[in-house]
Protein backbone atom coordinates (compact mmCIF):
# COMPACT_ATOMS: atom_id res chain seq x y z
CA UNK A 1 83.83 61.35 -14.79
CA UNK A 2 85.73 60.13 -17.70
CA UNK A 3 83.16 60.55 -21.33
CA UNK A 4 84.38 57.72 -23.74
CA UNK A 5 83.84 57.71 -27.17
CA UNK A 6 83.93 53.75 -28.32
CA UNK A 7 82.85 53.07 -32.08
CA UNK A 8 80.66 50.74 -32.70
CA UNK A 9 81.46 47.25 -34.93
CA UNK A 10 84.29 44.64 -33.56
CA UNK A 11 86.49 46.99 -32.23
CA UNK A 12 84.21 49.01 -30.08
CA UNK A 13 83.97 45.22 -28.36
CA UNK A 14 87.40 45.04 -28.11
CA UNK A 15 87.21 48.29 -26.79
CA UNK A 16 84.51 47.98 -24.21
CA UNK A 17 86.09 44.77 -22.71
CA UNK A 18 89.49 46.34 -22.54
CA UNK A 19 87.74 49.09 -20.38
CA UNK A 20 86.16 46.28 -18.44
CA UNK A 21 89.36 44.58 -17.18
CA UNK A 22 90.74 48.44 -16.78
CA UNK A 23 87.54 48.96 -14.77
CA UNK A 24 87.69 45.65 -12.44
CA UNK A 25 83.29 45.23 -13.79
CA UNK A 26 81.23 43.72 -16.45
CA UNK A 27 80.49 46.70 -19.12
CA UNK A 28 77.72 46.27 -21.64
CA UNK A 29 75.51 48.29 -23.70
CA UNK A 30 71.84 47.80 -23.14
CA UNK A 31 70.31 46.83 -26.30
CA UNK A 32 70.14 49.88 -28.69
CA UNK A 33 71.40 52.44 -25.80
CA UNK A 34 73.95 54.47 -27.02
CA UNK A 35 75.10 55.51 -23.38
CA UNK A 36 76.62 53.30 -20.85
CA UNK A 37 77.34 54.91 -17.43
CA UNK A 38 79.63 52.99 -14.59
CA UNK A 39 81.57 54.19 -12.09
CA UNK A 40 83.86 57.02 -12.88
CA UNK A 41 82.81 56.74 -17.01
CA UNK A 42 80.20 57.36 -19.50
CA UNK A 43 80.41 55.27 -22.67
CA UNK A 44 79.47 56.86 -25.91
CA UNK A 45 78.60 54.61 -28.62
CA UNK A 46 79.29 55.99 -32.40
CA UNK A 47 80.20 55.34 -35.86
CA UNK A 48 83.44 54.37 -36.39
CA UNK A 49 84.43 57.56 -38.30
CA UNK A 50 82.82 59.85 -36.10
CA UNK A 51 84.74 59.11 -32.78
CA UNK A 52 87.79 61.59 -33.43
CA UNK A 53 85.23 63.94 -34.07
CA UNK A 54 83.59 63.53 -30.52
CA UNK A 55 87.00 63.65 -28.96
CA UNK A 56 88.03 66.74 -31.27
CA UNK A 57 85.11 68.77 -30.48
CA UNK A 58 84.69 67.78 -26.35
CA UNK A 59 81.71 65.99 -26.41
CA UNK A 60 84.08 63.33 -25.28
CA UNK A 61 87.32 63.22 -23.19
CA UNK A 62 88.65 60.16 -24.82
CA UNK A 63 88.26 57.44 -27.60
CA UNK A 64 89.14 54.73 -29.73
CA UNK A 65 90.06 55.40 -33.56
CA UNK A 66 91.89 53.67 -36.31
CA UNK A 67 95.38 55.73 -36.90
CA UNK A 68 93.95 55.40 -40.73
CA UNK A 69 91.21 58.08 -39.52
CA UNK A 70 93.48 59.88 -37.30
CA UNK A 71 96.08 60.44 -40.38
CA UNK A 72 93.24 60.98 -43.22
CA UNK A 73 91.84 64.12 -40.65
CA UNK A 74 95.21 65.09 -39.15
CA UNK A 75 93.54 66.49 -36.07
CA UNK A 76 94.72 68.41 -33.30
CA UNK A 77 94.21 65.22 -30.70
CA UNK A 78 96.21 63.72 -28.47
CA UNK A 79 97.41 60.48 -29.21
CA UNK A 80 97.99 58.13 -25.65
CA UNK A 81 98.65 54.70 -27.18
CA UNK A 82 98.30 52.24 -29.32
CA UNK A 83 95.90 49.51 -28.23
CA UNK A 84 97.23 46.77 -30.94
CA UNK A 85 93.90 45.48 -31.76
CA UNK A 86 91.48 46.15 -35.25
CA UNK A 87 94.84 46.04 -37.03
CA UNK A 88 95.07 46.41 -40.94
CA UNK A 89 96.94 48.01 -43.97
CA UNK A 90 96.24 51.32 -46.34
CA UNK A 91 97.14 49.38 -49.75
CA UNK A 92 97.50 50.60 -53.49
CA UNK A 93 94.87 48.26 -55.22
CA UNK A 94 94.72 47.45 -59.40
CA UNK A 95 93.74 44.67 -61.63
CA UNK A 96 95.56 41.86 -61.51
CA UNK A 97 97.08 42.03 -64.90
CA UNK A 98 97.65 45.77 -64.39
CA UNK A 99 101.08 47.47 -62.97
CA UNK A 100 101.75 50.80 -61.08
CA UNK A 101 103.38 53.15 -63.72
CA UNK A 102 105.56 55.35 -62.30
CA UNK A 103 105.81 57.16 -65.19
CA UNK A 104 102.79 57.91 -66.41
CA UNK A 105 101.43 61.21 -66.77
CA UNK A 106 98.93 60.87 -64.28
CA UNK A 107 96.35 57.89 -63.09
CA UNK A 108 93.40 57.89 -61.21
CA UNK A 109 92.85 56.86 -57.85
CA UNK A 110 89.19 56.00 -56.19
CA UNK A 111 89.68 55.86 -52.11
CA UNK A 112 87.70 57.36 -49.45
CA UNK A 113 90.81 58.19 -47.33
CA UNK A 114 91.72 61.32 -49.75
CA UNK A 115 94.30 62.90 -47.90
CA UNK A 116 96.58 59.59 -47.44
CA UNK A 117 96.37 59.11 -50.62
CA UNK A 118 97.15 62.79 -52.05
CA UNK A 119 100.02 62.22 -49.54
CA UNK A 120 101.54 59.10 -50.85
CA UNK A 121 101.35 59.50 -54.58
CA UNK A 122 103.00 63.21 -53.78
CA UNK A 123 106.04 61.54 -52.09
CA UNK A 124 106.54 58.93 -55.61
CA UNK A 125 106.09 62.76 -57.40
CA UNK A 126 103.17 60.93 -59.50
CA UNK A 127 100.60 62.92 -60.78
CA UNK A 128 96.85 61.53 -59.67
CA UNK A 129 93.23 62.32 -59.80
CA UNK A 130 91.61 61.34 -56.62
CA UNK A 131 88.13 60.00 -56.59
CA UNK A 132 86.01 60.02 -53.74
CA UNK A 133 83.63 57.51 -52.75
CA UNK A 134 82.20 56.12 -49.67
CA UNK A 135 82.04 52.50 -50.29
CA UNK A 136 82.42 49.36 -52.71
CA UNK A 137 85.92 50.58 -53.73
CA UNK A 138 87.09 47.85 -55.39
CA UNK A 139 84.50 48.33 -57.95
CA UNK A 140 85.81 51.09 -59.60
CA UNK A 141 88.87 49.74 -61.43
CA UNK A 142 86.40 47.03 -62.78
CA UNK A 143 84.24 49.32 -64.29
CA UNK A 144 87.04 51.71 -65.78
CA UNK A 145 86.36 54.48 -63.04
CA UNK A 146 89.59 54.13 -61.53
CA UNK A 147 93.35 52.94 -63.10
CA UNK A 148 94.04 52.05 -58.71
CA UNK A 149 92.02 52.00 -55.17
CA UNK A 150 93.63 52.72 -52.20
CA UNK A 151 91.58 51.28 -49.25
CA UNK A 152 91.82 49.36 -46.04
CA UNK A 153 92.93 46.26 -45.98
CA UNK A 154 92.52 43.17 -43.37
CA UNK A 155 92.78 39.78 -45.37
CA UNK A 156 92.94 40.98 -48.94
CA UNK A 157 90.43 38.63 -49.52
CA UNK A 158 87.87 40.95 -50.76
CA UNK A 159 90.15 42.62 -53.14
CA UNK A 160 91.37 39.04 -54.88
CA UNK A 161 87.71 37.47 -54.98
CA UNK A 162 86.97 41.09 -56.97
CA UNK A 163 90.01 40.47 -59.22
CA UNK A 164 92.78 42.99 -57.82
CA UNK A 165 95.89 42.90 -56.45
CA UNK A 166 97.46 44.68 -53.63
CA UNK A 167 100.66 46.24 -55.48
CA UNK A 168 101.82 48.15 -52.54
CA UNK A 169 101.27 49.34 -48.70
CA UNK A 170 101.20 52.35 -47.47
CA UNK A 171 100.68 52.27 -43.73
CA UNK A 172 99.74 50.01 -41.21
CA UNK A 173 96.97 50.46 -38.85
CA UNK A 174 95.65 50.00 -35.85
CA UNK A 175 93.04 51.18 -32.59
CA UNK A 176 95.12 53.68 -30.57
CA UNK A 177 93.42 55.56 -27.52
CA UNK A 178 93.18 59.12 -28.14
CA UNK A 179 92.26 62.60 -25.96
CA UNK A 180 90.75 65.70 -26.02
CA UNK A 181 93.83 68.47 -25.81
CA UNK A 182 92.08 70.30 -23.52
CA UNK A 183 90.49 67.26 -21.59
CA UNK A 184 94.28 65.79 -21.00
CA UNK A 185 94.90 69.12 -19.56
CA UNK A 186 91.58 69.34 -17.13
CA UNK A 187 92.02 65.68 -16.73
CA UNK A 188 95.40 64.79 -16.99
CA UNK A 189 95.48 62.74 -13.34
CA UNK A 190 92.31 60.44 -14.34
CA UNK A 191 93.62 60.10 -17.81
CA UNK A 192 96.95 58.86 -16.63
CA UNK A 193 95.52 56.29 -14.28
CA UNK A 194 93.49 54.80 -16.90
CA UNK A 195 96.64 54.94 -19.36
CA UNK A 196 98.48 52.91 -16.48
CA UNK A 197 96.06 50.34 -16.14
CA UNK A 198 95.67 50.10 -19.54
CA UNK A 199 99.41 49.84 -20.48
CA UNK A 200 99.82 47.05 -17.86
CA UNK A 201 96.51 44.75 -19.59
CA UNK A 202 97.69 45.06 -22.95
């Protein structure tokens, strides 16, 4: 039996009815259940940010995570494919009548994806203070908190109705179906089926 770690939101949907075509049956939660057994898989429902972690530590074989989680962590996972749903962008956010220096001495950044951030601003060779938070990002810069954000980014709606900008991208983003390294080892023939099935749906 193939464990399957699905996040919840819109793309554990997709998720869960890409599995169901894979599967040839109907797959659905029961209402609050976070376990879903049929035939040859057990569904594990869980945050969004905590499927790499199930995957990473074996309490699942396989899962579904945005690359922007599987870059932030840089785990040791293995990465099968990407499913080309729950797409979006890691942007640079500031004011709208503010500019990215690359000059300055240093600016500060508020993001809760630390490490792609660190990463970026190293490559430019610009100095930053990274700011963590968990949530209302594009507050920061409003307040004075922050000079930039970097966050996700679907629409960019929320960012213009809060008066930023996007001034630059850093990645795109997107579900990809992941595995345990020692699960694709144990598991590599059931794995590889459902890759193959998968692969020929999407």
């Amino acid at each position: 039996m193939l464990v399957v770690a699905l996040p919840k939101g819109r793309i554990g949907d997709d998720s869960l009815a890409l599995f169901a075509k894979a599967n040839g049956s109907k797959l659905e939660f029961e209402d609050r259940k976070l376990i879903l057994e049929a035939g040859d898989f057990k569904f594990l429902l869980v945050k969004n940010q905590d499927v790499a972690e199930y995957v990473l530590h074996g309490a699942a074989d396989i899962g579904v995570a945005g690359l922007d989680i599987l870059e932030e962590r840089n785990y040791d996972l293995v990465k099968l494919l990407d499913l080309g749903f729950g797409r979006c962008k890691i942007s640079v956010g500031m004011k709208n009548e503010d500019h990215l220096d690359l000059n300055a001495p240093e600016i500060t950044v508020a993001t809760k994806l630390v490490n792609i951030t660190k990463k970026h601003f190293a490559k430019k060779a610009m100095s930053v203070e990274v700011i963590k938070l968990n949530g209302s990002i594009e507050l920061a810069p409003l307040v004075g908190l922050s000079d930039a954000i970097v966050d996700i980014v679907e629409t960019g709606t929320t960012m213009k109705q809060n008066g930023l900008k996007v001034v630059e991208d850093i990645m795109d983003s997107s579900a990809h179906l992941i595995a345990n390294k020692n699960s694709f080892i144990a598991k590599k023939r059931e794995i590889l089926a459902l890759y193959d099935r998968i692969v020929k749906i999407i």
